[in-house]
Protein backbone atom coordinates (compact mmCIF):
# COMPACT_ATOMS: atom_id res chain seq x y z
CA UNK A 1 -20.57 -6.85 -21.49
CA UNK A 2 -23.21 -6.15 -19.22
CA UNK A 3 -21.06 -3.35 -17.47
CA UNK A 4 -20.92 -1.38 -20.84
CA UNK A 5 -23.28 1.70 -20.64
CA UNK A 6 -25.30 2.59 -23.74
CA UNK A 7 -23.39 5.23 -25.78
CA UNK A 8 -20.42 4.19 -24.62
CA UNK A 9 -17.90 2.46 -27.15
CA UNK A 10 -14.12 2.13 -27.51
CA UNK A 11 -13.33 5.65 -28.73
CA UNK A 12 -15.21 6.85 -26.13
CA UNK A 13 -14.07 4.71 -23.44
CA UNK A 14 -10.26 5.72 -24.94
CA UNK A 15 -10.74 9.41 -24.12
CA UNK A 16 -12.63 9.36 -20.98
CA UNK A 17 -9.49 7.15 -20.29
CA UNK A 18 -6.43 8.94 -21.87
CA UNK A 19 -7.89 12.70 -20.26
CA UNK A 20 -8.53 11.23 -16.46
CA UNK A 21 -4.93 10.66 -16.83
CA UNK A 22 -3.75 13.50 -18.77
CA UNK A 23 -5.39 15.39 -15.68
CA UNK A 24 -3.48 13.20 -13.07
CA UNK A 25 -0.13 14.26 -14.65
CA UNK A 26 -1.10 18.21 -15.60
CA UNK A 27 -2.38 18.96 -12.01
CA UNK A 28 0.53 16.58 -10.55
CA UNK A 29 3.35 17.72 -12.23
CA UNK A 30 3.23 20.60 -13.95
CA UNK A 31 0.27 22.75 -12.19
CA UNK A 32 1.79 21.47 -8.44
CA UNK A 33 -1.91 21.51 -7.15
CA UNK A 34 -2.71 19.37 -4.46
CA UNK A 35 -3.71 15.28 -5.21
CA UNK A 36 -7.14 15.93 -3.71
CA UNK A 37 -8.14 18.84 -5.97
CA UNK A 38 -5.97 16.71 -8.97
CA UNK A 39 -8.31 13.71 -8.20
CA UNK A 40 -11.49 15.75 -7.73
CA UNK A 41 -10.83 17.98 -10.78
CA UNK A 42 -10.55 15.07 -12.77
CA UNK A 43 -13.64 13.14 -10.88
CA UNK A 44 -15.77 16.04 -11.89
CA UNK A 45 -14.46 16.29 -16.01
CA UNK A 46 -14.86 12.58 -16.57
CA UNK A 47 -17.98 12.70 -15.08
CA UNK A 48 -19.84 15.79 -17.40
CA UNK A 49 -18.25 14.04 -20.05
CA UNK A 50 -19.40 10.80 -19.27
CA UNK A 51 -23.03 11.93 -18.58
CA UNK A 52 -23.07 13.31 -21.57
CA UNK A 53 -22.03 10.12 -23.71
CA UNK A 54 -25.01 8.28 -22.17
CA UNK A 55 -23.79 7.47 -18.87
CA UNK A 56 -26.86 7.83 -16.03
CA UNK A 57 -25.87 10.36 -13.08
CA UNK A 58 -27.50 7.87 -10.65
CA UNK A 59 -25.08 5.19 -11.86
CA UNK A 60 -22.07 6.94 -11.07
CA UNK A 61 -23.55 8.18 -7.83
CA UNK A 62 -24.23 4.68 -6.69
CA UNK A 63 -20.49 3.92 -7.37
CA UNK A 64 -18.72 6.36 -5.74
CA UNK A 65 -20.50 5.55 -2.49
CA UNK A 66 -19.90 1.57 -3.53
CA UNK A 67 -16.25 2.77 -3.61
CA UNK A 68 -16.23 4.91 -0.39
CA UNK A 69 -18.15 1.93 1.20
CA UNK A 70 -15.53 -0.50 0.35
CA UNK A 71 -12.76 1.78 1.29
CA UNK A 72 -14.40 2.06 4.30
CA UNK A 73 -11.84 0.36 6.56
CA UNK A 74 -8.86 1.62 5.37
CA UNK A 75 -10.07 5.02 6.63
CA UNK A 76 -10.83 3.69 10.10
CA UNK A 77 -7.18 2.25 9.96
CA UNK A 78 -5.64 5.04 8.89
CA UNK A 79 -7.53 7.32 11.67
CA UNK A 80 -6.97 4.64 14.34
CA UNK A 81 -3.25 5.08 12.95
CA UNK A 82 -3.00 8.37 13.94
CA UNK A 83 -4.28 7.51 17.18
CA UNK A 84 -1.98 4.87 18.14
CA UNK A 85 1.18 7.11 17.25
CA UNK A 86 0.03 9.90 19.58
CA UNK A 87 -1.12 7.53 22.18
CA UNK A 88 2.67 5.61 21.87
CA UNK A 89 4.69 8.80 21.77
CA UNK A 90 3.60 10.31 24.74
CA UNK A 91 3.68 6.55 26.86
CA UNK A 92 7.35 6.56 25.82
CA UNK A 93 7.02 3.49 23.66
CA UNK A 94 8.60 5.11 20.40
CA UNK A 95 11.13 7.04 22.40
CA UNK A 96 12.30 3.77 23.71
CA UNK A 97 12.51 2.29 21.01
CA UNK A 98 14.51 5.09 19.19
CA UNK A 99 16.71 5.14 22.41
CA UNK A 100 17.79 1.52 22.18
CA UNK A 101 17.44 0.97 18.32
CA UNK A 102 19.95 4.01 18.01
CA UNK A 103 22.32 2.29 20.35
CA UNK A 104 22.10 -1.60 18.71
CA UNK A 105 21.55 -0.72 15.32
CA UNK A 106 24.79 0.36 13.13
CA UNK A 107 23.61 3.31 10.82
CA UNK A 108 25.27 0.92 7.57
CA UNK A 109 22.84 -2.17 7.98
CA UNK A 110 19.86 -0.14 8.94
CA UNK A 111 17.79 -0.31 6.25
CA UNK A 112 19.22 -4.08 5.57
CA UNK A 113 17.50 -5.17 8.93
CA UNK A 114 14.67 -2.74 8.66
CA UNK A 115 13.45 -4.61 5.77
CA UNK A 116 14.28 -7.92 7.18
CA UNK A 117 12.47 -7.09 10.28
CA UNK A 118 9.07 -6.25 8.99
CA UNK A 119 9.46 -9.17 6.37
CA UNK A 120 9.50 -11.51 9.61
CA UNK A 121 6.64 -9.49 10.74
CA UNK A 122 4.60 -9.73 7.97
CA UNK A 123 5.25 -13.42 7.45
CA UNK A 124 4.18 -13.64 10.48
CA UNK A 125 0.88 -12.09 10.77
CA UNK A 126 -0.17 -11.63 7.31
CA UNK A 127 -0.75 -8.14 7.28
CA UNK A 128 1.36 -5.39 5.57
CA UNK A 129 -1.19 -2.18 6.82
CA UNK A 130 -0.58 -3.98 10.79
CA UNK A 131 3.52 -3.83 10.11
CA UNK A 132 4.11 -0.43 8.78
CA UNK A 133 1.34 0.95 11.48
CA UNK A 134 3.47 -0.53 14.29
CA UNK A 135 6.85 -2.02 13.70
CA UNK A 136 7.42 0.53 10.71
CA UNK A 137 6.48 3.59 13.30
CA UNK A 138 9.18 2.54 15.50
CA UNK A 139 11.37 2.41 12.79
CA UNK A 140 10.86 5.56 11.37
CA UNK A 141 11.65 7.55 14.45
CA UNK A 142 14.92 5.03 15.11
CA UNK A 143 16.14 6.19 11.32
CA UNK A 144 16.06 9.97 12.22
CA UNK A 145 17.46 9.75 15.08
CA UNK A 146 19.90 7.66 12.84
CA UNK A 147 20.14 10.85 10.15
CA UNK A 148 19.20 8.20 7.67
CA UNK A 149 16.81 10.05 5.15
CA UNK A 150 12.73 9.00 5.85
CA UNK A 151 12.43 7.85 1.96
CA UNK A 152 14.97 5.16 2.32
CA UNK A 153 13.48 4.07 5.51
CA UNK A 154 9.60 4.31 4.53
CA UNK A 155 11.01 2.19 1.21
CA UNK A 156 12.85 -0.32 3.24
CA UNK A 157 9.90 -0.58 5.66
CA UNK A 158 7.55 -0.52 2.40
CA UNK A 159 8.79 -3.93 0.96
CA UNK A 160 9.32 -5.73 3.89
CA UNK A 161 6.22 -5.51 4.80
CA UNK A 162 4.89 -6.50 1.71
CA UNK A 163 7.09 -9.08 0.86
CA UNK A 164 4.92 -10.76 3.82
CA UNK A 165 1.68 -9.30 2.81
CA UNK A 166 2.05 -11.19 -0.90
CA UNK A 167 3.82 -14.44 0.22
CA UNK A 168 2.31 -15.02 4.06
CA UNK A 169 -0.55 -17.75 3.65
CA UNK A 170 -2.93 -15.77 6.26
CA UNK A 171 -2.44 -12.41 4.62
CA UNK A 172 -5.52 -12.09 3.22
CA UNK A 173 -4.75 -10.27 -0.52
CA UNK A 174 -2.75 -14.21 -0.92
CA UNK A 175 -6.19 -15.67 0.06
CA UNK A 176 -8.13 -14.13 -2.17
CA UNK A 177 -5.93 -13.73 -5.48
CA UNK A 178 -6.05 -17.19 -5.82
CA UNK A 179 -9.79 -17.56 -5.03
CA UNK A 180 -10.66 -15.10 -7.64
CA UNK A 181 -8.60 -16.42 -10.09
CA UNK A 182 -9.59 -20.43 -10.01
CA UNK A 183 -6.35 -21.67 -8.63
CA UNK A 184 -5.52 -23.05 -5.21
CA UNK A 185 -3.09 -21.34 -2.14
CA UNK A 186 -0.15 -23.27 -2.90
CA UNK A 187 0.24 -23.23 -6.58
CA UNK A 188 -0.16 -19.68 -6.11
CA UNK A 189 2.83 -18.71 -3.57
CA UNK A 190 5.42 -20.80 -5.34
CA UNK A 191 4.53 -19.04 -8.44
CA UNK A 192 4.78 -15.56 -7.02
CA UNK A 193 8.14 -16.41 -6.19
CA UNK A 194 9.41 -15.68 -9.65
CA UNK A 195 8.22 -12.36 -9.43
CA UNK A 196 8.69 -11.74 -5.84
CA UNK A 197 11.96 -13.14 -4.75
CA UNK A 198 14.48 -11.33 -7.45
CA UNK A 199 12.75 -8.01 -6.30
CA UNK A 200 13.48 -8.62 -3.00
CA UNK A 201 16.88 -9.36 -3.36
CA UNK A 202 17.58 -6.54 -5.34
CA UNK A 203 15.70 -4.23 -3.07
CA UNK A 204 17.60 -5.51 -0.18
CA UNK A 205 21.21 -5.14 -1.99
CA UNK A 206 20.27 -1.58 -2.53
CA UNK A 207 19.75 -1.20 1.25
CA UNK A 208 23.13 -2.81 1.67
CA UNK A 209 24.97 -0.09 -0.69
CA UNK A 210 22.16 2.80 0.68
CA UNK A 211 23.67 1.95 4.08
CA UNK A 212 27.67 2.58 3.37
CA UNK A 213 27.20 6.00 3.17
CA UNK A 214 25.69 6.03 6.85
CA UNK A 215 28.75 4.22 8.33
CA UNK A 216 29.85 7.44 10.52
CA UNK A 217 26.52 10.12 9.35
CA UNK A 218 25.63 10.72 12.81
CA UNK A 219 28.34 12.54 14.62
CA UNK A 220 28.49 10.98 18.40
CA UNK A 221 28.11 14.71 19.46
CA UNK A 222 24.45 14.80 17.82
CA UNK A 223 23.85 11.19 18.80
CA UNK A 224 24.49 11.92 22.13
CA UNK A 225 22.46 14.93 22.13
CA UNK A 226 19.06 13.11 21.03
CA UNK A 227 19.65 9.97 23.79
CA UNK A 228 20.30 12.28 26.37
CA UNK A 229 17.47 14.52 25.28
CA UNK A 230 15.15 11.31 25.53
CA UNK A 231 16.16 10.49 28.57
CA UNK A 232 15.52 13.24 30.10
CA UNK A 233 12.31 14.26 29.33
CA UNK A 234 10.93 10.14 29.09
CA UNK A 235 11.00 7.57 31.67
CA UNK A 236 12.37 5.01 29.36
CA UNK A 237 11.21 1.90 30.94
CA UNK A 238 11.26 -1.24 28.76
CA UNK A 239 7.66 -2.34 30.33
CA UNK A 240 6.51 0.96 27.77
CA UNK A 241 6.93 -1.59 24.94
CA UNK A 242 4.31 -3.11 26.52
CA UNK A 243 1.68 -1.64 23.95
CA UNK A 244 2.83 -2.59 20.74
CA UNK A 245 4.06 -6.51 21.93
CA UNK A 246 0.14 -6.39 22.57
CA UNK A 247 -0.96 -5.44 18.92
CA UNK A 248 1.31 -7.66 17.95
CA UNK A 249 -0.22 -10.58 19.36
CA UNK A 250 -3.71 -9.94 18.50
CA UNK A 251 -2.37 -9.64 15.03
CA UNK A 252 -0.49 -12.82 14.84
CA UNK A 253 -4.12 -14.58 16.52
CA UNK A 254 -5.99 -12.64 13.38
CA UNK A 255 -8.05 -10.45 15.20
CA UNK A 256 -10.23 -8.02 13.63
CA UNK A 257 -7.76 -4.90 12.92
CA UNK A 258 -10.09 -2.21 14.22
CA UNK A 259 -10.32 -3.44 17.81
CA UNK A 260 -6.70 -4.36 18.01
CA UNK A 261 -5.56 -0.99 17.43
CA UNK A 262 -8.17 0.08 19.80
CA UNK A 263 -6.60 -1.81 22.14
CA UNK A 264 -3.35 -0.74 21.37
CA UNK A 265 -4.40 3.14 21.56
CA UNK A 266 -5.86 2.00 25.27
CA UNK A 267 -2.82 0.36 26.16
CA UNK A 268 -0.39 3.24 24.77
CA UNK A 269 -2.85 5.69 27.22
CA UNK A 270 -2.35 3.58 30.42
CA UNK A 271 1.29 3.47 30.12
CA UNK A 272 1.19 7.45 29.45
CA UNK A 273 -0.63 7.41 33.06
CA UNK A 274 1.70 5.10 34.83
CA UNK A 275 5.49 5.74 33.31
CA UNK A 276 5.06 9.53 31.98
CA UNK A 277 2.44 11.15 34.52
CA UNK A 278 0.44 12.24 31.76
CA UNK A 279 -3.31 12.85 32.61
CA UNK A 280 -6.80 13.02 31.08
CA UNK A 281 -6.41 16.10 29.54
CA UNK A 282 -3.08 15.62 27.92
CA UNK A 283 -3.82 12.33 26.38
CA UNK A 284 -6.74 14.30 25.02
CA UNK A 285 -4.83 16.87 23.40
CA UNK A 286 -2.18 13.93 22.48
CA UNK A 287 -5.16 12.58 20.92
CA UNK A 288 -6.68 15.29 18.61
CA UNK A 289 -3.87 17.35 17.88
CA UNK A 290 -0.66 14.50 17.96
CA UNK A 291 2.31 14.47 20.46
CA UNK A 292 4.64 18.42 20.99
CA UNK A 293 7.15 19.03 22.44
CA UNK A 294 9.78 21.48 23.78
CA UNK A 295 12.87 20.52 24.28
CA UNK A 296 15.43 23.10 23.04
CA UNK A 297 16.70 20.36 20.73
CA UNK A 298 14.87 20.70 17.24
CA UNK A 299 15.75 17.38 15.65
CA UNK A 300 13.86 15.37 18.44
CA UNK A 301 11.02 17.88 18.54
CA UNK A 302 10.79 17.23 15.12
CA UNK A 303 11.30 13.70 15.44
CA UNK A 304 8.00 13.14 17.93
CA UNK A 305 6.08 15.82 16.45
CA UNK A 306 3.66 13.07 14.96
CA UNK A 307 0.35 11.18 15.39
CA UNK A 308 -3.48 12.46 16.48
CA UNK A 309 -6.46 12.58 14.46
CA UNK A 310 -6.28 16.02 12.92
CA UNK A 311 -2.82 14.53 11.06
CA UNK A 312 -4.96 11.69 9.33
CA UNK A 313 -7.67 14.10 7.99
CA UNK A 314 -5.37 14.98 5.02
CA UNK A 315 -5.00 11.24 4.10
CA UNK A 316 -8.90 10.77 4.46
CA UNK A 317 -9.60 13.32 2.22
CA UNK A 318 -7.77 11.92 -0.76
CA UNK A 319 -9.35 8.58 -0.14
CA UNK A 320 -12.25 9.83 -0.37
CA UNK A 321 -11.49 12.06 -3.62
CA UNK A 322 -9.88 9.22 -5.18
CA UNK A 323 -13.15 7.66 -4.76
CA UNK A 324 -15.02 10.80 -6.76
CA UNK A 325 -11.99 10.50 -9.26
CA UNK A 326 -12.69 6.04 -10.04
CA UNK A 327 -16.53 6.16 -9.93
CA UNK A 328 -17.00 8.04 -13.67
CA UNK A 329 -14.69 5.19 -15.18
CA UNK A 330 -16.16 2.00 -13.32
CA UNK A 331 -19.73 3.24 -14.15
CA UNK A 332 -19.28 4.24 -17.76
CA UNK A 333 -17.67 0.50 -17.97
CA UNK A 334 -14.28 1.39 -19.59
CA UNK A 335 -12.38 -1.27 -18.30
CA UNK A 336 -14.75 -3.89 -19.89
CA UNK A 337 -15.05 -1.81 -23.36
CA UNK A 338 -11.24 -1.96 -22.94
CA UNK A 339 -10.81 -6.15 -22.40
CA UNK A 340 -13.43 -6.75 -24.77
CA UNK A 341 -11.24 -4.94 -27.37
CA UNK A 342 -8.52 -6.74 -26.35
CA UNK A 343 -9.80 -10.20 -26.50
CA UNK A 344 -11.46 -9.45 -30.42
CA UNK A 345 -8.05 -8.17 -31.09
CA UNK A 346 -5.42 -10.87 -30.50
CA UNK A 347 -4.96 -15.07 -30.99
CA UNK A 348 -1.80 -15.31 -28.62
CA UNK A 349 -1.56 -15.81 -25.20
CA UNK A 350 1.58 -13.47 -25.14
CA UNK A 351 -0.93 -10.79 -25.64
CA UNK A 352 -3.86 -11.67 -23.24
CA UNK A 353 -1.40 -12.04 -20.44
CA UNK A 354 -0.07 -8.50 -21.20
CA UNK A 355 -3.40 -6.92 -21.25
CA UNK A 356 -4.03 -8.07 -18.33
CA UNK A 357 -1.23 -6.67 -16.49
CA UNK A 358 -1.89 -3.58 -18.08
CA UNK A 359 -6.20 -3.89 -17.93
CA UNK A 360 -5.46 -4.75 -13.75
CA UNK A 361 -3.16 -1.33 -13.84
CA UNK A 362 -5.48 1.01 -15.39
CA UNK A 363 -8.36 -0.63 -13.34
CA UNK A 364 -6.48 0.28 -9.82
CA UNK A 365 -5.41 3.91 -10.88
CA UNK A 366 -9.27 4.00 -11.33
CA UNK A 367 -10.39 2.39 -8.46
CA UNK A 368 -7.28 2.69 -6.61
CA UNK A 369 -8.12 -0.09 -4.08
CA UNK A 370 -6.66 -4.08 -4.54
CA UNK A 371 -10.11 -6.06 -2.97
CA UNK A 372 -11.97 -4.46 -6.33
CA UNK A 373 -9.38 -5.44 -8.52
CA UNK A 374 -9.20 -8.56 -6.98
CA UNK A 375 -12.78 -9.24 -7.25
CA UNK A 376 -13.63 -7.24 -11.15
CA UNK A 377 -10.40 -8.21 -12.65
CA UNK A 378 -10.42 -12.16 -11.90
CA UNK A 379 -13.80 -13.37 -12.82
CA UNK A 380 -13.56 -10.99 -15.83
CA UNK A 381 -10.28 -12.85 -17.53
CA UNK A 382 -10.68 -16.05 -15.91
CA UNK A 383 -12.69 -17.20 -18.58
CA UNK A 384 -10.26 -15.83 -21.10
CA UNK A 385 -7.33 -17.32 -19.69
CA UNK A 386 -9.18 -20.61 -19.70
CA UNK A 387 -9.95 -20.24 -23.40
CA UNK A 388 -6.31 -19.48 -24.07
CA UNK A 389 -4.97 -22.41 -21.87
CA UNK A 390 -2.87 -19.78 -19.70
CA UNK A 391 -2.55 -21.88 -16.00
CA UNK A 392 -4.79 -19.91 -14.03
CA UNK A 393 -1.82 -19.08 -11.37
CA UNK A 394 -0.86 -16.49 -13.79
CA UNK A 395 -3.95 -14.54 -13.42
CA UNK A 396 -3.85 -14.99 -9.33
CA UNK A 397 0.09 -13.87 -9.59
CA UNK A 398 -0.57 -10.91 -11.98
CA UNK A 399 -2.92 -9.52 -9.55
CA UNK A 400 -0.46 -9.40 -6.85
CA UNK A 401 1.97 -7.71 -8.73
CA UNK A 402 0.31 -5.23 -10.00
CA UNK A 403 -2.82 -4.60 -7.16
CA UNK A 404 -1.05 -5.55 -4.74
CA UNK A 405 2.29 -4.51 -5.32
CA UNK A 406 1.72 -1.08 -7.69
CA UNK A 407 -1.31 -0.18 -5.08
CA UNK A 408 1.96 1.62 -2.87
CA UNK A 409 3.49 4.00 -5.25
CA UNK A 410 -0.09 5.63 -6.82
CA UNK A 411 -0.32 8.34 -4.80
CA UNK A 412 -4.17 8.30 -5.02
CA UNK A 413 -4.06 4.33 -4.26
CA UNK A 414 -5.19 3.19 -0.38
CA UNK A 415 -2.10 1.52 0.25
CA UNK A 416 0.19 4.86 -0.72
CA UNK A 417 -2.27 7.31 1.05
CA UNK A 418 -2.10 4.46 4.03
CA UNK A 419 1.97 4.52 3.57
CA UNK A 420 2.27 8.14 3.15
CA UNK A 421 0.24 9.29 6.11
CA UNK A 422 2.15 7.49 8.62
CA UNK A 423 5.69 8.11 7.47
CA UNK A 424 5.25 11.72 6.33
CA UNK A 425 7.17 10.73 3.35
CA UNK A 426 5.41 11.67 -0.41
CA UNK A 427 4.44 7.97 -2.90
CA UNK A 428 6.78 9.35 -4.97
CA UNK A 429 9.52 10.42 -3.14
CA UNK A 430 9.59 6.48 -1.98
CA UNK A 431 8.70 4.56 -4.93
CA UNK A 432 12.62 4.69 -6.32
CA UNK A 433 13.71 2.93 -3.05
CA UNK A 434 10.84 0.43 -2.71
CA UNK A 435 11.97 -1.49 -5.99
CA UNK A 436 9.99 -4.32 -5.18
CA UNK A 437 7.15 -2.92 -5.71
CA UNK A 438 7.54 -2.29 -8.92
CA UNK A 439 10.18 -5.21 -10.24
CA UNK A 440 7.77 -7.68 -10.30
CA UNK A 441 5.91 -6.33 -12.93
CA UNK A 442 8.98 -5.82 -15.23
CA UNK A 443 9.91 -9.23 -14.44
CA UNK A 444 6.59 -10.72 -15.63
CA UNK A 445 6.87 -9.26 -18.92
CA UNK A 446 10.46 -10.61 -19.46
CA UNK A 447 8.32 -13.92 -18.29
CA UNK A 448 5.84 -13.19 -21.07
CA UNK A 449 8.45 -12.62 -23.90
CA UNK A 450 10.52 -15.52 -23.11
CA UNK A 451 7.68 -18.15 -21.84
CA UNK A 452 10.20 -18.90 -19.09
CA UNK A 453 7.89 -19.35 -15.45
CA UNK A 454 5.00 -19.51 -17.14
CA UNK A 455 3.61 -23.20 -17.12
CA UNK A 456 2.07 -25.38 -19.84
CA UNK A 457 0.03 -23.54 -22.46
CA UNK A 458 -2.75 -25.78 -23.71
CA UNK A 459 -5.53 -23.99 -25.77
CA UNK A 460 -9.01 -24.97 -25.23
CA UNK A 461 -10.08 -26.62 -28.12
CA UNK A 462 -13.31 -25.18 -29.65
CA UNK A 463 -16.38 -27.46 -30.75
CA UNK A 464 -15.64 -28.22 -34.04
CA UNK A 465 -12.50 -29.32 -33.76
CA UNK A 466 -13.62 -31.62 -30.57
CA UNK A 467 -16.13 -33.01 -33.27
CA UNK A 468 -13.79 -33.68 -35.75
CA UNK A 469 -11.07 -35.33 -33.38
C-alpha cells in the first residue's frame, strides 16, 4: 500500500509493533513509571528504530502534529471540564445535588440508576464526553457521599453513557461508523444490538449485586454529618441547578461542545455571585487552582476538592504523549504492512472479520483516538469485506466495539484520559466494572465462530468465473 514506507516489511513492522507494546507493559506494570514517560519512552524507541529502517524523520514529524491536531478538541473539552467542575462546586450546583441525591437515592440501586440515568442522557443527546462531564460529575460526588467506591461509580457512569454514545442516532461516532464503512444508519444500530444489548444487561446486573452490599454502608451518623456539613457552608437553593439544566439543553439542540461548556462555566460563575457570595477573585482562584475547602469534616473536603485548570494539565499531557507514542507506527505504515499480510494469508471470511477486530485494536492503542480509526480502518477493509461478501454492517459494528467501546479502558486512549481526569479514578482500576466496554468484543468473536448475527455471506465472484457462468 501506498502508506508502506520503503524499508519497511512485515518483520519489521512485527517488532516495531511487538516492542511499542512490550514498553507499554514494562514501564506500566512492572517499572510503575508514570503513562506519560511510558508513552514518551516508547514514542522516542520506535521512532530511532524506525528512522533507521527507512522511515523519513519529517514523516513522523508531520504525524504527530496530524495526531495532536486531530486530538485537538478533546483537550479543549477536557480543560473546559475542569473548568465547569470548579465553576459548579463553588455555585453550589454539585453540593445540591449530592444533598438531595443522598437523600432519594438508596445506596443498593445506586449504581443500577446511575447507569440508567446517563443511558437516558446519552440517548438523548448523543454524546457520551457531554454525559460523564455533567450528569456523571454530579454523580460522582452523590456516590461518596454515598461511601460507594468511585470505580464502581465511574464504571456505572462509563457505560451508560456509552450505551447512548454507540446506539443514539445523533451521536456522532453512530454517524460516522456507518459512513465509513458503506452501510446506512439503520442497518447499523439494529446490528450493534447484538453486541451492545447483552453487555448492557450484564453490566447492569452487576450493578444490581455491586449495590447489596451498600444496603446500610453509610452509617446515618456519617450521613448526617456530610448533609449537615453542606448545608451549612452552601446555600442549597434548587435554582443552583440552574447551570447544568442549561448545558443540557444546548446539548440535546447539538450545539457545538466548546461554547456550551463555556456557557455552562459562565452560568456556574453567576450563580457563585448570586447564591454563595463568592466574588471575582475567588472564582478566579476556583478557576485555576479547583474548589477547597475547610470544613473540619475530611470526607466532604475531600469530596469537593475537585475541578480548575491546573487538575486537567496531567490529562493533557498524556494526550499529547500518546500522540509522540502513535506517530512512529502510523508513519512507518505498520498497520497496512499488517492487513496486507492478513488478506495474502487467508480465503475465509472467519478470518478477515477477526483481523479486523484485532487490525482496529492495535490501530487505536497506536493512535489512541476513534475519528482515525474510524476514518483509516473503514476505507482500508471495506474493499476487503466486499471481496469476501461480509455485509458491510459488520465492518461499521466492529468499529464501535472496539474504537468506540475499547477507546475507555486504554489508559493512553482520549476517551480513558477524558474518563479518568474527571472522576479521579485510574482506566484500569474501572475497566473490571465497565463490562460493556469490553463484552462486545468477546461477543463478536463467539458471532464469528458460530456465524450466528452475522448476515448473508456471498463472495464476490472474480472475472473468470463471471465469464464462464
Amino acid at each position: 500500500m501506498k502508506e508502506q514506507q520503503k524499508g519497511m516489511n512485515l518483520s519489521k513492522a512485527i517488532i516495531l509493533l511487538v516492542l511499542s507494546i512490550a514498553i507499554i507493559v514494562i514501564g506500566l506494570k512492572f517499572v510503575k513509571a508514570s503513562t506519560t514517560i511510558t508513552l514518551l519512552t516508547g514514542g522516542a524507541v520506535t521512532a530511532t528504530i524506525a528512522v533507521l529502517w527507512g522511515t523519513k524523520w519529517d514523516d513522523i514529524q508531520k504525524t504527530l502534529f496530524d495526531n495532536v491536531r486531530l486530538m485537538g478538541i478533546g483537550i479543549f473539552i477536557t480543560m473546559a471540564i475542569g473548568l465547569i467542575v470548579g465553576s459548579w462546586i463553588l455555585s453550589g450546583t454539585i453540593p445540591t445535588i449530592i444533598y438531595y441525591g443522598m437523600q432519594l437515592i438508596a445506596p443498593s440501586i445506586f449504581l443500577f440508576i446511575a447507569c440508567l440515568l446517563c443511558s437516558i442522557m446519552s440517548l438523548a443527546t448523543g454524546t457520551s464526553w457531554g454525559t460523564i462531564g455533567t450528569l456523571g460529575i454530579a454523580l460522582i460526588g452523590v456516590s461518596q457521599g454515598l461511601g460507594i467506591p468511585m470505580q464502581y461509580t465511574a464504571g456505572a457512569i462509563i457505560v451508560g453513557a456509552m450505551f447512548g454514545d454507540k446506539l443514539s442516532p445523533l451521536s456522532d461516532t453512530t454517524i460516522m461508523a456507518p459512513a465509513m464503512s458503506g452501510t446506512d444508519i439503520v442497518s447499523h444500530i439494529k446490528h450493534m444490538l447484538y453486541t451492545t444489548l447483552p453487555g448492557y444487561v450484564i453490566s447492569l446486573i452487576l450493578y444490581l449485586i455491586l449495590g447489596v452490599q451498600f444496603s446500610g454502608s453509610v452509617s446515618s451518623e456519617t450521613s448526617n454529618l456530610i448533609l449537615q456539613t453542606l448545608a451549612n457552608n452552601f446555600n442549597l437553593n434548587p435554582l443552583t441547578l440552574l447551570p447544568p439544566i442549561i448545558v443540557i439543553a444546548l446539548i440535546v439542540k447539538k450545539m457545538p461542545s466548546i461554547p456550551v461548556y463555556a456557557v455552562g462555566v459562565l452560568a456556574g460563575c453567576i450563580c457563585a455571585c448570586i447564591f454563595q457570595g463568592a466574588n471575582l477573585s475567588d472564582m478566579a482562584t476556583v478557576l485555576t487552582s479547583g474548589f477547597s475547602s475547610d470544613t473540619s469534616v475530611e470526607i466532604v473536603d475531600t469530596m469537593l476538592a475537585r475541578g480548575g485548570l491546573n487538575g486537567t494539565l496531567s490529562t493533557v499531557s498524556i494526550m499529547l504523549c500518546a500522540a509522540v507514542f502513535g506517530a512512529p507506527l502510523k508513519a512507518s505504515g505498520v498497520l497496512h504492512i499488517l492487513v496486507d499480510a492478513l488478506e495474502r494469508s487467508t480465503k475465509s471470511w472467519k478470518t478477515i472479520m477477526a483481523g479486523s477486530y484485532i487490525a482496529n485494536t492495535i490501530f487505536l492503542l497506536i493512535t489512541t483516538s476513534y475519528y482515525v480509526c474510524f476514518t483509516v480502518i473503514g476505507p482500508i477493509f471495506q474493499p476487503i469485506y466486499e471481496r469476501y461478501g461480509i455485509p458491510k454492517k459488520n465492518l461499521s459494528r466492529m468499529l464501535e466495539d472496539t474504537s468506540t467501546a475499547l477507546c475507555w479502558i486504554v489508559p493512553w486512549g482520549m476517551s480513558g484520559i477524558y474518563a479518568s481526569g474527571v472522576f479521579g479514578v485510574p482506566v484500569m482500576d474501572y475497566a473490571l466494572y465497565a463490562p460493556m466496554t469490553w463484552l462486545g468484543v468477546i461477543f463478536a468473536f463467539i458471532y464469528i465462530a458460530t456465524g450466528h448475527c452475522i448476515g448473508k455471506i456471498e463472495p464476490q465472484k472474480s472475472e473468470s468465473e463471471q465469464v464462464s457462468v
